[in-house]
Protein backbone atom coordinates (compact mmCIF):
# COMPACT_ATOMS: atom_id res chain seq x y z
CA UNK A 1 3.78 -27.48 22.34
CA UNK A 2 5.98 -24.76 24.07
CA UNK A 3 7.34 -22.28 21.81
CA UNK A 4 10.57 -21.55 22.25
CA UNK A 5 12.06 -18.32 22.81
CA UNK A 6 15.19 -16.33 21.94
CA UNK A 7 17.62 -15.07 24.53
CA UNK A 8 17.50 -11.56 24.02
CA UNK A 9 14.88 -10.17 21.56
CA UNK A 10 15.29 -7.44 18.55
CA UNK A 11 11.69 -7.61 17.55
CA UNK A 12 8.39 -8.44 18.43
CA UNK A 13 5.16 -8.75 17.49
CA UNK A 14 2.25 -8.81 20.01
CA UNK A 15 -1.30 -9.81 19.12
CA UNK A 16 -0.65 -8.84 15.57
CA UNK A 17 -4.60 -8.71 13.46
CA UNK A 18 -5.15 -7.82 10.36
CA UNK A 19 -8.41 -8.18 8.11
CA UNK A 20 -8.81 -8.36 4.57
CA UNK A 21 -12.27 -8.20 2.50
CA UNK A 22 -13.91 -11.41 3.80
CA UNK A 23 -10.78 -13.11 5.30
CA UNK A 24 -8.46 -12.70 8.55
CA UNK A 25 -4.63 -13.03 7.46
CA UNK A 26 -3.32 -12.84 11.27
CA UNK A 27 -5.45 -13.74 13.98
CA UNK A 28 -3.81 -12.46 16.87
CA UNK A 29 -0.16 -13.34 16.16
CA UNK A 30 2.63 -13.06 18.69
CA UNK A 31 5.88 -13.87 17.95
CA UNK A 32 9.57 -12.70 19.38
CA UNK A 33 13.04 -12.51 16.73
CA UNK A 34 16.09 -12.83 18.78
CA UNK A 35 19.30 -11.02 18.08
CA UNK A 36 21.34 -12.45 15.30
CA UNK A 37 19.44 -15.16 14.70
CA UNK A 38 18.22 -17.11 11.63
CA UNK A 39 14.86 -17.41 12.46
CA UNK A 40 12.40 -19.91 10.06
CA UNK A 41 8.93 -18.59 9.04
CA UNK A 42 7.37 -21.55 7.58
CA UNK A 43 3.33 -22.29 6.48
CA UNK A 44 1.26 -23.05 3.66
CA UNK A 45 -0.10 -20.35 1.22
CA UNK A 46 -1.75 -17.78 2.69
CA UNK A 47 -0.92 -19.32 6.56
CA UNK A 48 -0.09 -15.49 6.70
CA UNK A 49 3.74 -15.27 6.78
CA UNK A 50 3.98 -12.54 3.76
CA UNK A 51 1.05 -10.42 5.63
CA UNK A 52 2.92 -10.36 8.73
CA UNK A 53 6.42 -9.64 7.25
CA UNK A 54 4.71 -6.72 5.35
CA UNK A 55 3.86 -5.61 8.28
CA UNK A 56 7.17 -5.17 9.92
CA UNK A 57 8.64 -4.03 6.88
CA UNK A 58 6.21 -0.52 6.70
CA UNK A 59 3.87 -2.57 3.40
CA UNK A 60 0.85 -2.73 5.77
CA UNK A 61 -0.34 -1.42 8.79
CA UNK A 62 -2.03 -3.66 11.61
CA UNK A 63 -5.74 -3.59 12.41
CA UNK A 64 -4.41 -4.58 16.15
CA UNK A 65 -1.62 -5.44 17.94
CA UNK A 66 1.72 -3.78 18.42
CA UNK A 67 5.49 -3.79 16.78
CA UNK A 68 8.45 -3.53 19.30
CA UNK A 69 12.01 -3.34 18.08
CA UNK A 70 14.63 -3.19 20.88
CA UNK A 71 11.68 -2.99 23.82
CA UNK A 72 10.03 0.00 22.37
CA UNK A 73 6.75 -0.02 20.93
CA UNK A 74 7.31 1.49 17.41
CA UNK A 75 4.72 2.88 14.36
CA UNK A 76 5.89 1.22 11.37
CA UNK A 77 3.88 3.52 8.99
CA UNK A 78 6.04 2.89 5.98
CA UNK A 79 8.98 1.61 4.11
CA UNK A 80 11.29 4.35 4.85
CA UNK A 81 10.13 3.76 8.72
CA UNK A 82 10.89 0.27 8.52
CA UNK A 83 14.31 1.54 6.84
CA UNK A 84 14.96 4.01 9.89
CA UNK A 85 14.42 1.38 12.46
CA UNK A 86 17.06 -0.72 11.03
CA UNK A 87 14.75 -3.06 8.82
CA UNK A 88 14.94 -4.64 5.36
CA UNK A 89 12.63 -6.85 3.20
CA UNK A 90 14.37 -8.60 0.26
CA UNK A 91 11.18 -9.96 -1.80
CA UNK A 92 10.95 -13.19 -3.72
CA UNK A 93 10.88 -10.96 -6.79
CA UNK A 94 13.70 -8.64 -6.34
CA UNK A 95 12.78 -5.02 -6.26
CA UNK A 96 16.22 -2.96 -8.17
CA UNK A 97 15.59 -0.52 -10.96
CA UNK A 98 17.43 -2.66 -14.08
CA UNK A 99 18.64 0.44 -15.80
CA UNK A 100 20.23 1.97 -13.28
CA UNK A 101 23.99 0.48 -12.34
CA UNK A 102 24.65 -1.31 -9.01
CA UNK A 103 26.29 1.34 -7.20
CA UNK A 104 22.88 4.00 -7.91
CA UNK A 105 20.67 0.99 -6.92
CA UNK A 106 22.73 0.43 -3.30
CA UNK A 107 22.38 4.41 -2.10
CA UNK A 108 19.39 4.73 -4.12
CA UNK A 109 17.83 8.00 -2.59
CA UNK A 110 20.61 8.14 -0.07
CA UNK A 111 23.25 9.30 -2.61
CA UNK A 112 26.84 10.99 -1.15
CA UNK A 113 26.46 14.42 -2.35
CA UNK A 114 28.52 17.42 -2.05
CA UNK A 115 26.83 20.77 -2.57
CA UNK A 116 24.02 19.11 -4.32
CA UNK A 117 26.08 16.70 -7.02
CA UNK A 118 26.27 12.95 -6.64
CA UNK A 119 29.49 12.04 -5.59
CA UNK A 120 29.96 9.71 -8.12
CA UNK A 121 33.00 8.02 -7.22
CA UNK A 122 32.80 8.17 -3.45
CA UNK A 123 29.26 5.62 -3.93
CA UNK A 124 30.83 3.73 -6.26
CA UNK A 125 33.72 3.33 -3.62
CA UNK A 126 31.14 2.41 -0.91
CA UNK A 127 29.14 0.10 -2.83
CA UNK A 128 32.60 -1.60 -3.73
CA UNK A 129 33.24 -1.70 0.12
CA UNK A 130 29.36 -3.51 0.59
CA UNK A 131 29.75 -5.56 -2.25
CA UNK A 132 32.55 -6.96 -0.92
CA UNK A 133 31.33 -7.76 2.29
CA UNK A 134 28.35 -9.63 0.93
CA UNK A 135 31.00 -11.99 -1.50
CA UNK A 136 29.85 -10.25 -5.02
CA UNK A 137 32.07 -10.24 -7.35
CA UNK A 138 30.71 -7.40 -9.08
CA UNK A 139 31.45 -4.50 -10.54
CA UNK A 140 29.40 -1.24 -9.40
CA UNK A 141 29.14 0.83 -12.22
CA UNK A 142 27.84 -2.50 -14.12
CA UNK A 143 23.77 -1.91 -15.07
CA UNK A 144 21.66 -4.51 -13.06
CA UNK A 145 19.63 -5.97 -15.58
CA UNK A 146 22.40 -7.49 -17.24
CA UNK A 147 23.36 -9.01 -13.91
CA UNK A 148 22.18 -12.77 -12.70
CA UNK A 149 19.78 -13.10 -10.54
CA UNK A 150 21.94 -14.66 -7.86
CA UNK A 151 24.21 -11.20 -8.06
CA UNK A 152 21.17 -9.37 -7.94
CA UNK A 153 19.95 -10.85 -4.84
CA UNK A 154 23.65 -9.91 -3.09
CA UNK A 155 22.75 -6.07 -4.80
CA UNK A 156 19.86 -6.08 -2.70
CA UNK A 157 21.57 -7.42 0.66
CA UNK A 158 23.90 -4.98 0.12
CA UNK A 159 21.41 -1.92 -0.45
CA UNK A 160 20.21 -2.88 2.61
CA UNK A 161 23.29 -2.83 4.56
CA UNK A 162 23.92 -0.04 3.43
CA UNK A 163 20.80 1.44 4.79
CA UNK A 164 22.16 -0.12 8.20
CA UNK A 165 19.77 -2.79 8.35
CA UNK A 166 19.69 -4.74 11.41
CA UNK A 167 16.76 -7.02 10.89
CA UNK A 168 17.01 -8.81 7.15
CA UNK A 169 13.34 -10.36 6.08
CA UNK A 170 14.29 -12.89 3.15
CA UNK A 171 11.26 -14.79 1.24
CA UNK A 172 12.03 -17.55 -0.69
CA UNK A 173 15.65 -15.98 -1.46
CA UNK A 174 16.82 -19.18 -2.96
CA UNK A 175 13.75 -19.95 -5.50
CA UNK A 176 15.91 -19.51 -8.56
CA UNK A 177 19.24 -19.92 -7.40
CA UNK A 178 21.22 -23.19 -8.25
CA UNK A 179 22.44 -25.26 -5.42
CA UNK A 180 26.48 -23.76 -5.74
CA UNK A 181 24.57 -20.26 -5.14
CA UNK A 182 22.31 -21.09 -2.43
CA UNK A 183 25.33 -22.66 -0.47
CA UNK A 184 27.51 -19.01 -0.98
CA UNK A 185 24.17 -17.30 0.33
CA UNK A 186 24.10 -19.44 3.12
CA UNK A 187 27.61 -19.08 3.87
CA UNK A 188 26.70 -15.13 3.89
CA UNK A 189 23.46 -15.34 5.99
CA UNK A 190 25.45 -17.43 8.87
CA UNK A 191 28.44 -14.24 9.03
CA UNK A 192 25.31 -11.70 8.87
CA UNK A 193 23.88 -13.47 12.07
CA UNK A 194 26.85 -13.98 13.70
CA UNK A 195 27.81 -10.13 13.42
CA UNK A 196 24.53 -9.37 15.03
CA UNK A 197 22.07 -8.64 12.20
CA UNK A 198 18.41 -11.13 12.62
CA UNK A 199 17.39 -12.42 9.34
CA UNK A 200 13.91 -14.24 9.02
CA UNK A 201 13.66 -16.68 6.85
CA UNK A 202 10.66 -17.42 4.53
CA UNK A 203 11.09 -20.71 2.83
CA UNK A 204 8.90 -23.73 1.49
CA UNK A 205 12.31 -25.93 1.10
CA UNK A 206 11.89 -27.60 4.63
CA UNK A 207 15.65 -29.18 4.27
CA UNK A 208 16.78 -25.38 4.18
CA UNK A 209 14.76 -24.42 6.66
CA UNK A 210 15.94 -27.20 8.89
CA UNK A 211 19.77 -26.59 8.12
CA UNK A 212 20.20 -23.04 8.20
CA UNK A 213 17.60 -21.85 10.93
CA UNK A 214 18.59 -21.30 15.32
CA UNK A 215 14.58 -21.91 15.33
CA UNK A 216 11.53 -22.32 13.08
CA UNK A 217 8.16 -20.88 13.59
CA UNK A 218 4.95 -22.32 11.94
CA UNK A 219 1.59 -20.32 11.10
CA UNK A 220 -1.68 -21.66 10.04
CA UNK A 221 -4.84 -19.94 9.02
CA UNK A 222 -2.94 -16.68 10.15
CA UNK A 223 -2.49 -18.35 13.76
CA UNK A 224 0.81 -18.98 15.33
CA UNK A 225 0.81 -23.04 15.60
CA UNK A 226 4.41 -23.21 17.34
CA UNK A 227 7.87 -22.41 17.65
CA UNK A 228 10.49 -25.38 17.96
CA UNK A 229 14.07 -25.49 17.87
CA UNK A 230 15.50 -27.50 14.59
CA UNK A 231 16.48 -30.52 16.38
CA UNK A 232 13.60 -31.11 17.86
CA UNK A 233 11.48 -31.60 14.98
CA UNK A 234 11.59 -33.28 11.06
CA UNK A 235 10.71 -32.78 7.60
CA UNK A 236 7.37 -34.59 7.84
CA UNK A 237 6.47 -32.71 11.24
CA UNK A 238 6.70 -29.80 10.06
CA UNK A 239 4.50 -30.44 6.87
CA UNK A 240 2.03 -31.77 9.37
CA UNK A 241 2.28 -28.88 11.57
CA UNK A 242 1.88 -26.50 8.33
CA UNK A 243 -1.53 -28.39 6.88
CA UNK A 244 -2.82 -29.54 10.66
CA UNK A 245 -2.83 -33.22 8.93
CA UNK A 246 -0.51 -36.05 8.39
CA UNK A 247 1.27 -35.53 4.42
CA UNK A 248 1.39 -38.40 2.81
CA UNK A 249 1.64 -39.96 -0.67
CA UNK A 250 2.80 -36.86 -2.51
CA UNK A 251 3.26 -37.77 -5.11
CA UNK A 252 0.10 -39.66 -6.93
CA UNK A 253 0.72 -43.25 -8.45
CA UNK A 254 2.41 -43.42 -11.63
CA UNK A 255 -0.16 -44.49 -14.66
CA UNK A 256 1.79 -46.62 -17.17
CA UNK A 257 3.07 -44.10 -20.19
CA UNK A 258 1.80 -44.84 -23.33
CA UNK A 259 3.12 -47.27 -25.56
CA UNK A 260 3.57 -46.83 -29.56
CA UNK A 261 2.20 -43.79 -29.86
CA UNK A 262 3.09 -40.79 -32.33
CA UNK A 263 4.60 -37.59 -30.42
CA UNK A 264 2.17 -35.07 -29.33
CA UNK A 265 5.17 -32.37 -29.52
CA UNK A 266 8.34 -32.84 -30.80
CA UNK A 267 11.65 -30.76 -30.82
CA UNK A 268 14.31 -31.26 -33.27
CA UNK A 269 17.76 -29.96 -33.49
CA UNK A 270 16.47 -26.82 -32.12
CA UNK A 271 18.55 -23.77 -31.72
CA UNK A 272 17.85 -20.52 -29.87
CA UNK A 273 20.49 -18.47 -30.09
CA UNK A 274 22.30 -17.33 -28.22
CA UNK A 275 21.78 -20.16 -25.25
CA UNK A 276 20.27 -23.13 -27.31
CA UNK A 277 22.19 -25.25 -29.50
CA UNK A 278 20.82 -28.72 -30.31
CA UNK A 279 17.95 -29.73 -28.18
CA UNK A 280 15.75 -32.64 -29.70
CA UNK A 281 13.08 -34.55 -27.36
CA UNK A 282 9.53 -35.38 -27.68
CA UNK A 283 6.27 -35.84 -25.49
CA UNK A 284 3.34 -37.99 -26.10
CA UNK A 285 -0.06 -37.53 -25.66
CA UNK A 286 -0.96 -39.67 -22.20
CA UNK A 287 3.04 -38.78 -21.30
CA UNK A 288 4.91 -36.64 -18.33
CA UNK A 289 8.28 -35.66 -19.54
CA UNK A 290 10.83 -34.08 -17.56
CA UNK A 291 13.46 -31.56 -18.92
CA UNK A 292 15.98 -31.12 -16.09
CA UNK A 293 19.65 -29.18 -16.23
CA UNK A 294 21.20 -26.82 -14.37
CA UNK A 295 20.63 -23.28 -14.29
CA UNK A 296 21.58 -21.79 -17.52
CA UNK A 297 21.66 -24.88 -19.41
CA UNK A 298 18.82 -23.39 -21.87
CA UNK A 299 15.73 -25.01 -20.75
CA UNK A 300 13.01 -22.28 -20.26
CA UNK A 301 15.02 -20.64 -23.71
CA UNK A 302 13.65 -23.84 -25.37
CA UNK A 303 10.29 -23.89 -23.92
CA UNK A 304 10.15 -19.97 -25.04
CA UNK A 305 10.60 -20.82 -28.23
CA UNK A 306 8.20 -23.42 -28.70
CA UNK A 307 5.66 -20.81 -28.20
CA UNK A 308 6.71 -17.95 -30.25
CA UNK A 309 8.49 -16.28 -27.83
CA UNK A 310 11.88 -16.37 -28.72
CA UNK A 311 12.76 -16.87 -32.25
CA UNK A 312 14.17 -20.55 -33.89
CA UNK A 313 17.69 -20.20 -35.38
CA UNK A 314 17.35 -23.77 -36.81
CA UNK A 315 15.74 -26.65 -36.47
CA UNK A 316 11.93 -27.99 -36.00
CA UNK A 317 9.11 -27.50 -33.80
CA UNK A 318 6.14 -30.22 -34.70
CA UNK A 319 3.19 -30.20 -32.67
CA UNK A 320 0.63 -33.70 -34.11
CA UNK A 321 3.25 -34.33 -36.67
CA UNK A 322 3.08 -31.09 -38.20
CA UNK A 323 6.21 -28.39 -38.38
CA UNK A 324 4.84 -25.40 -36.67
CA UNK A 325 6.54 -21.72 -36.06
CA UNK A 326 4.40 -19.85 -33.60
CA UNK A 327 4.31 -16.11 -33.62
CA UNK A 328 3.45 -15.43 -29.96
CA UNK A 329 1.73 -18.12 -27.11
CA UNK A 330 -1.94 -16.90 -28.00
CA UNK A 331 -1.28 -18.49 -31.50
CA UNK A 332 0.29 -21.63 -29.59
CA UNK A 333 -2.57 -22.05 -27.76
CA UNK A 334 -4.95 -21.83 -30.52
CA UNK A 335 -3.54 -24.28 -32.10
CA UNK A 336 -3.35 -26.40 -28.60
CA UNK A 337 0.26 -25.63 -26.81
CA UNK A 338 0.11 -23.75 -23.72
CA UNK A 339 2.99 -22.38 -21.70
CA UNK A 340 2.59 -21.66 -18.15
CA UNK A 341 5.51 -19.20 -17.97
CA UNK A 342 8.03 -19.25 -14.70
CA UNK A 343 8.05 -15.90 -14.73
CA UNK A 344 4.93 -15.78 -12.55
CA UNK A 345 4.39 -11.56 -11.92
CA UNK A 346 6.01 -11.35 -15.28
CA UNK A 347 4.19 -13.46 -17.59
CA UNK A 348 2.13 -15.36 -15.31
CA UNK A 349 -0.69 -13.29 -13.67
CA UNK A 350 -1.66 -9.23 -14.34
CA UNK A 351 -1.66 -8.01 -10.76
CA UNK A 352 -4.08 -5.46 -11.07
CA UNK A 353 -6.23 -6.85 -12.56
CA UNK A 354 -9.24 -9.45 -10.71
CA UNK A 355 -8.82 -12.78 -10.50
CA UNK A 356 -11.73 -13.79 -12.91
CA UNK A 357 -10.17 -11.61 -15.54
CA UNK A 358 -6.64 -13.84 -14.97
CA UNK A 359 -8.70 -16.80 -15.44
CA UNK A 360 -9.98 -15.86 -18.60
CA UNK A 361 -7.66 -13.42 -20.40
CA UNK A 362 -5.78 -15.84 -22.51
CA UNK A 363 -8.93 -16.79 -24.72
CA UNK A 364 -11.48 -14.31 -24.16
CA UNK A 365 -12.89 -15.18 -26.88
CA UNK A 366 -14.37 -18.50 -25.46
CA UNK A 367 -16.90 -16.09 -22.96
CA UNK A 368 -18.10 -13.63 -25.72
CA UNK A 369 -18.18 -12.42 -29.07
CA UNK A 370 -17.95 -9.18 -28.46
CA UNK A 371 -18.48 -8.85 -24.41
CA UNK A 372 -17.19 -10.95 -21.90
CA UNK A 373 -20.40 -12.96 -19.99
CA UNK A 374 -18.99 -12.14 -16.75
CA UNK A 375 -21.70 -14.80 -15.10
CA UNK A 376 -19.47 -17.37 -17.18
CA UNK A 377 -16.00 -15.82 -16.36
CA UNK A 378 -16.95 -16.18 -12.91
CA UNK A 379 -18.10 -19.43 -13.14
CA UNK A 380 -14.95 -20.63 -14.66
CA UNK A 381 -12.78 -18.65 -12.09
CA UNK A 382 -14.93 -20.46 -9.70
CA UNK A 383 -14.53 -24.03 -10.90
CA UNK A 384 -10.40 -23.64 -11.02
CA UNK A 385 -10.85 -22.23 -7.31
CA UNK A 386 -12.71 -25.62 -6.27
CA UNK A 387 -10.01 -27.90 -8.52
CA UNK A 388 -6.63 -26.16 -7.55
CA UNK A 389 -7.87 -25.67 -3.90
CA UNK A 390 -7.20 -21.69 -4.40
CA UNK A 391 -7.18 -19.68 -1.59
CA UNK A 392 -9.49 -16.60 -2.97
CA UNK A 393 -12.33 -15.24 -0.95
CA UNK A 394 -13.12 -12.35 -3.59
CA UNK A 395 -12.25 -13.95 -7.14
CA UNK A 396 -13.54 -9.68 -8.06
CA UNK A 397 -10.49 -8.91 -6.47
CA UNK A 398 -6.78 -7.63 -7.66
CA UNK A 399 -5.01 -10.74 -7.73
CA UNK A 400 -2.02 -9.16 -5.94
CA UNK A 401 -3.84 -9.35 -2.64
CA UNK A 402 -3.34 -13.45 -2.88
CA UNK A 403 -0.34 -14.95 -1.18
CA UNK A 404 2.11 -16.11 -4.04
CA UNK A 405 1.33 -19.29 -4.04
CA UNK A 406 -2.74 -19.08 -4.97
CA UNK A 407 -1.50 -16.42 -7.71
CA UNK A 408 0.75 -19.31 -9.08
CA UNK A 409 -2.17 -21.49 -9.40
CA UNK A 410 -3.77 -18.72 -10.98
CA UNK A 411 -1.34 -19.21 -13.58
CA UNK A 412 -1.66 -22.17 -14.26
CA UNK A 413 -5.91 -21.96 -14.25
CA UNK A 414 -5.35 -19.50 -16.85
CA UNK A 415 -3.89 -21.72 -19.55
CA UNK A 416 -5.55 -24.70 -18.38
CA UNK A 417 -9.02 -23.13 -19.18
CA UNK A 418 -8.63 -23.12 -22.68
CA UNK A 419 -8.35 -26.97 -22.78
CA UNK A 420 -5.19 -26.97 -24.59
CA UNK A 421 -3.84 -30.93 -25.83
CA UNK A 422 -0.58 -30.00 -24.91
CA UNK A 423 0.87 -27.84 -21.61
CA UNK A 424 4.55 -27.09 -20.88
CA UNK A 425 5.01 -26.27 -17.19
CA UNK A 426 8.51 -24.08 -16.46
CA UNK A 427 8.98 -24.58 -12.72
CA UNK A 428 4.78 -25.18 -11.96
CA UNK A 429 5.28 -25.29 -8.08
CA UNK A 430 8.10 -22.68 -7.67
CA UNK A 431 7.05 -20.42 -4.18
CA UNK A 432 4.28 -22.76 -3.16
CA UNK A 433 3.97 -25.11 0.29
CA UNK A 434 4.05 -28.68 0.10
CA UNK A 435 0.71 -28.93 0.10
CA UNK A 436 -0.42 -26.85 -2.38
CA UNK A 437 2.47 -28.59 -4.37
CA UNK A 438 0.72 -32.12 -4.16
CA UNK A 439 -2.76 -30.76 -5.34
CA UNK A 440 -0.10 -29.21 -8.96
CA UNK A 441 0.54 -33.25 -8.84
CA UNK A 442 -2.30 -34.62 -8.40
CA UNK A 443 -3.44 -32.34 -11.38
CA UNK A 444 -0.65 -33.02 -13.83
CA UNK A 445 -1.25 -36.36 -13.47
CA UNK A 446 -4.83 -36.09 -14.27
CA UNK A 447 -4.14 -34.29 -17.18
CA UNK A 448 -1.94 -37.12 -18.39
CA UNK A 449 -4.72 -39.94 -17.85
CA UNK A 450 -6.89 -37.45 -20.07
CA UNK A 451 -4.86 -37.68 -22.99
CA UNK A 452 -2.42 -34.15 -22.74
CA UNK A 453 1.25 -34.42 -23.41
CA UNK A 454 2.78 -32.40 -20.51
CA UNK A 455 6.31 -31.19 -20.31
CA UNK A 456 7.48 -30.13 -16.57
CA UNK A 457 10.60 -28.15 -16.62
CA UNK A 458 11.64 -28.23 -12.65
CA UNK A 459 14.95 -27.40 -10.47
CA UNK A 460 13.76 -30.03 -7.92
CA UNK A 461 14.78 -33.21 -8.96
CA UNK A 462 12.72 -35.26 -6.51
CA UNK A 463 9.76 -33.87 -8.10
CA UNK A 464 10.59 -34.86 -11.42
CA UNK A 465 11.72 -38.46 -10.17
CA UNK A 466 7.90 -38.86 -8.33
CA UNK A 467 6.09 -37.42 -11.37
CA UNK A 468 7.46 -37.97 -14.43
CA UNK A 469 7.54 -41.15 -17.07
CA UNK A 470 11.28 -39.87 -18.64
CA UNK A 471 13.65 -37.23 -17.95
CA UNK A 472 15.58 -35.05 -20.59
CA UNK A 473 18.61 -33.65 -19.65
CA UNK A 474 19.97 -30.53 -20.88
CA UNK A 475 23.30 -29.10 -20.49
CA UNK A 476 24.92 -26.24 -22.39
CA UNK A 477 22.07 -25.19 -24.09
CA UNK A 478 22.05 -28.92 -25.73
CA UNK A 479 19.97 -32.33 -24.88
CA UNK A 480 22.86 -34.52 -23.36
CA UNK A 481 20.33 -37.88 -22.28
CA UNK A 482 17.17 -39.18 -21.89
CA UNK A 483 16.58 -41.41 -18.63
CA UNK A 484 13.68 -43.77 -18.35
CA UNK A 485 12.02 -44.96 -15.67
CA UNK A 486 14.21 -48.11 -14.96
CA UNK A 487 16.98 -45.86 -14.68
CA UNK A 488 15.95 -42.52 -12.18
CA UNK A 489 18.15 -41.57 -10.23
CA UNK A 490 19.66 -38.30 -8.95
CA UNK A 491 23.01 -38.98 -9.05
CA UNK A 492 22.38 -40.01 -12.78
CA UNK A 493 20.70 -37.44 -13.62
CA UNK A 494 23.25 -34.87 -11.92
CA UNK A 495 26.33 -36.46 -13.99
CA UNK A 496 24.61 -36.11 -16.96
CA UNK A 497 23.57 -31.78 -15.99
CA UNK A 498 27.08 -31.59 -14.92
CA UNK A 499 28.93 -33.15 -17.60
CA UNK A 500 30.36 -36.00 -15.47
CA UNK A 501 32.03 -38.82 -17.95
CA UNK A 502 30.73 -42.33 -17.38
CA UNK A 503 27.04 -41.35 -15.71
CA UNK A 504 26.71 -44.26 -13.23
CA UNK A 505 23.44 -46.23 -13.91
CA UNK A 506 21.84 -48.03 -11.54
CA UNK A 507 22.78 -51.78 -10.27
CA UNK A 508 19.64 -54.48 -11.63
């Protein structure tokens, strides 16, 4: 297959290596970005799309190979290199200081100053200016952390604008972004390319990829597979192209959900305040429930405070029948509930520290009295490799050098060790390729047919439709319906998020 190229190139990267301990990310990569273009960087975890962007963004430096931007062969030897040849990378998770206000995040380091004082007002007046351009509606002397994340992510378009960024690197920029946002930030992205500035685009949501990108490359085992203009290719190709095999069946066969028996968890009338108000479902042993809404309608707040991590205004939390008030998730799972948090470099995984010890952190206990047997941590860490498929070739290793999407299953391994009888899952294959995201699947579903009561909290509707028995819909920090199997659809479960009177069901 003939890639593709663009008319006139901004940059390039020619035979492109680089080695980690006992692996090869890039294998001799070379791939032109034309001139304001959206260009698609698809492939499955660790196919080597972070690695390279890293690369061109100052992160990493090459073993081989060479960077051009503009013709000339360049040394990208750091961020601040990266910045001076015009080029930005807006991470997955978004990298602003929270305390400091919009305005000091945009010109961070690159403040107007007059005789060695901040001019205050003058940034404030420039920010304004970006802010504007990039459709935010806020205000710059407003303190970031109390900003969305969808304004965030504009904050950090325009710091890099401001920093005359030419060549935008977005990964995954719409992970946790509802659908109105994601259609404002594609709105934004298509005047950025037509005024000349090349964005890559790093995306496992092939139906984005497929309507926003001029063309779409694919890696694989840090190789360059092909690059194909949109209309020349599908959903299903491109998976296929991604995982070098045909995808089918994602989704495994639905088991039939137990019948008559007593709730395994059970929420009632719960309130969280200030984002929870009345939110009563349960979840069976044997069961896959759903709990859908849209964003801000109080879900993960619920989920939170099943565990202990947000307090319970009012209301009940019964795990086997019993009313329980956990104190933090280490007392949930002792007693059986685990939470695999969708907060993934938050709550999820400890960066620094080796992916054994993320394995078996959350019980230590279960390896030792007193001292870990590492010959047993590594065993387990070893056994969760083989069952999740985990890209790892040094489980010893920080887990930050894994590709996001084998430090999500990480995650999950680590809760799942401690053989908990129930597991809430808050958006289990956020950031992770379509094939790592049938393995999460397959494994939900086997932890069904062994008896655990799993809650899925997920943005992507289609996965709860293929995996789950019911769906609870939230909206407004309260449970607004519960659809069963008979009754899955969409456009059901949409009215009911949105608050749509009369929620079509389906014909017989």
């Amino acid at each position: 297959m003939r890639p593709v190229e663009p008319p006139q190139v901004a940059v390039e990267v020619d035979g492109i290596i680089k080695d980690f301990p006992a692996t090869r990310a890039l294998d001799g990569v070379t791939l032109a970005f034309g001139k304001g273009e959206v260009h698609g960087l698809i492939g499955e975890n660790g196919a080597g799309k972070s690695t390279l962007m890293r690369i061109l963004a100052g992160l990493l430096k090459p073993d081989a190979g060479a960077v051009r931007v503009g013709g000339r062969t360049v040394s990208v030897g750091s961020v601040a290199e990266a910045n001076a040849l015009g080029i930005a990378m807006i991470h997955q998770e978004l990298n602003l200081v929270g305390s400091l206000t919009v305005a000091e995040n945009i010109f961070l380091g690159r403040e107007p100053r007059t005789m060695g004082f901040v001019r205050r007002r003058r940034m404030e007046a420039l920010a304004a200016s970006l802010l504007v351009h990039v459709g935010a509606s806020v205000d710059p002397g407003a303190v970031v952390e109390r900003l969305s994340v969808a304004e965030q992510q504009l904050v950090e378009i325009a710091k890099a604008l401001a920093a005359d960024a030419t060549f935008l690197i977005m990964d995954e920029p719409t992970a946790v972004l509802s659908a109105r946002e994601t259609k404002a930030l594609f709105s934004l992205i298509r005047r950025l390319a037509a005024s000349g500035v090349s964005i890559v685009y790093i995306s496992h949501l092939l139906p984005e990829v497929l309507a926003l990108c001029t063309r779409i490359s694919v890696l694989r085992d840090g190789k360059l597979v092909t690059t194909l203009l949109p209309r020349d290719t599908s959903e299903s190709s491109l998976a296929s192209l991604m995982v070098g095999r045909e995808l089918s069946d994602v989704f495994p066969p639905k088991r039939l959900p137990p019948v008559d028996v007593a709730p395994a968890l059970e929420l009632r009338s719960l309130c969280v305040e200030p984002t929870v108000f009345d939110v009563s479902l349960t979840v069976a042993p044997g069961e896959i429930v759903g709990l859908a809404g849209l964003v801000g309608s109080g879900r993960t707040e619920s989920a939170e405070a099943v565990v202990g991590l947000r307090d319970v205004g009012r209301g009940q939390v019964r795990v086997f029948g019993l009313d329980v008030s956990f104190r933090d998730p280490r007392e949930a799972l002792a007693t059986g509930v685990a939470y695999v948090s969708e907060d993934r470099k938050g709550r999820g995984v400890h960066l620094d520290m080796s992916c054994v010890a993320n394995v078996t952190l959350a019980h230590l206990g279960a390896y030792g009295r007193f001292f870990p047997n590492t010959a047993r941590e590594q065993s387990a860490a070893r056994r969760w490799v083989d069952r999740l498929a985990i890209r790892a070739p040094d489980i010893t290793a920080p887990i930050r050098t894994l590709s996001g999407g084998n430090q999500q299953k990480f995650a999950v391994a680590k809760w799942l060790d401690a053989n908990p009888r129930i597991v809430i899952l808050d958006e289990p294959t956020r950031g992770i390729d379509l094939g790592a995201k049938r393995e999460m699947y397959r494994l939900i579903a086997e932890l069904a047919s062994q008896g655990l009561a799993c809650l899925v909290i997920s943005s992507e509707l289609p996965e709860l439709l293929g995996l789950c028995h019911r769906i609870v819909v939230m909206r407004q920090g309260r449970t607004v319906g519960v659809v069963g199997e008979g009754e899955m659809t969409e456009e059901r479960i949409m009215h009911l998020a949105a608050g749509v009177d009369a929620a079509p069901r389906p014909s017989a």
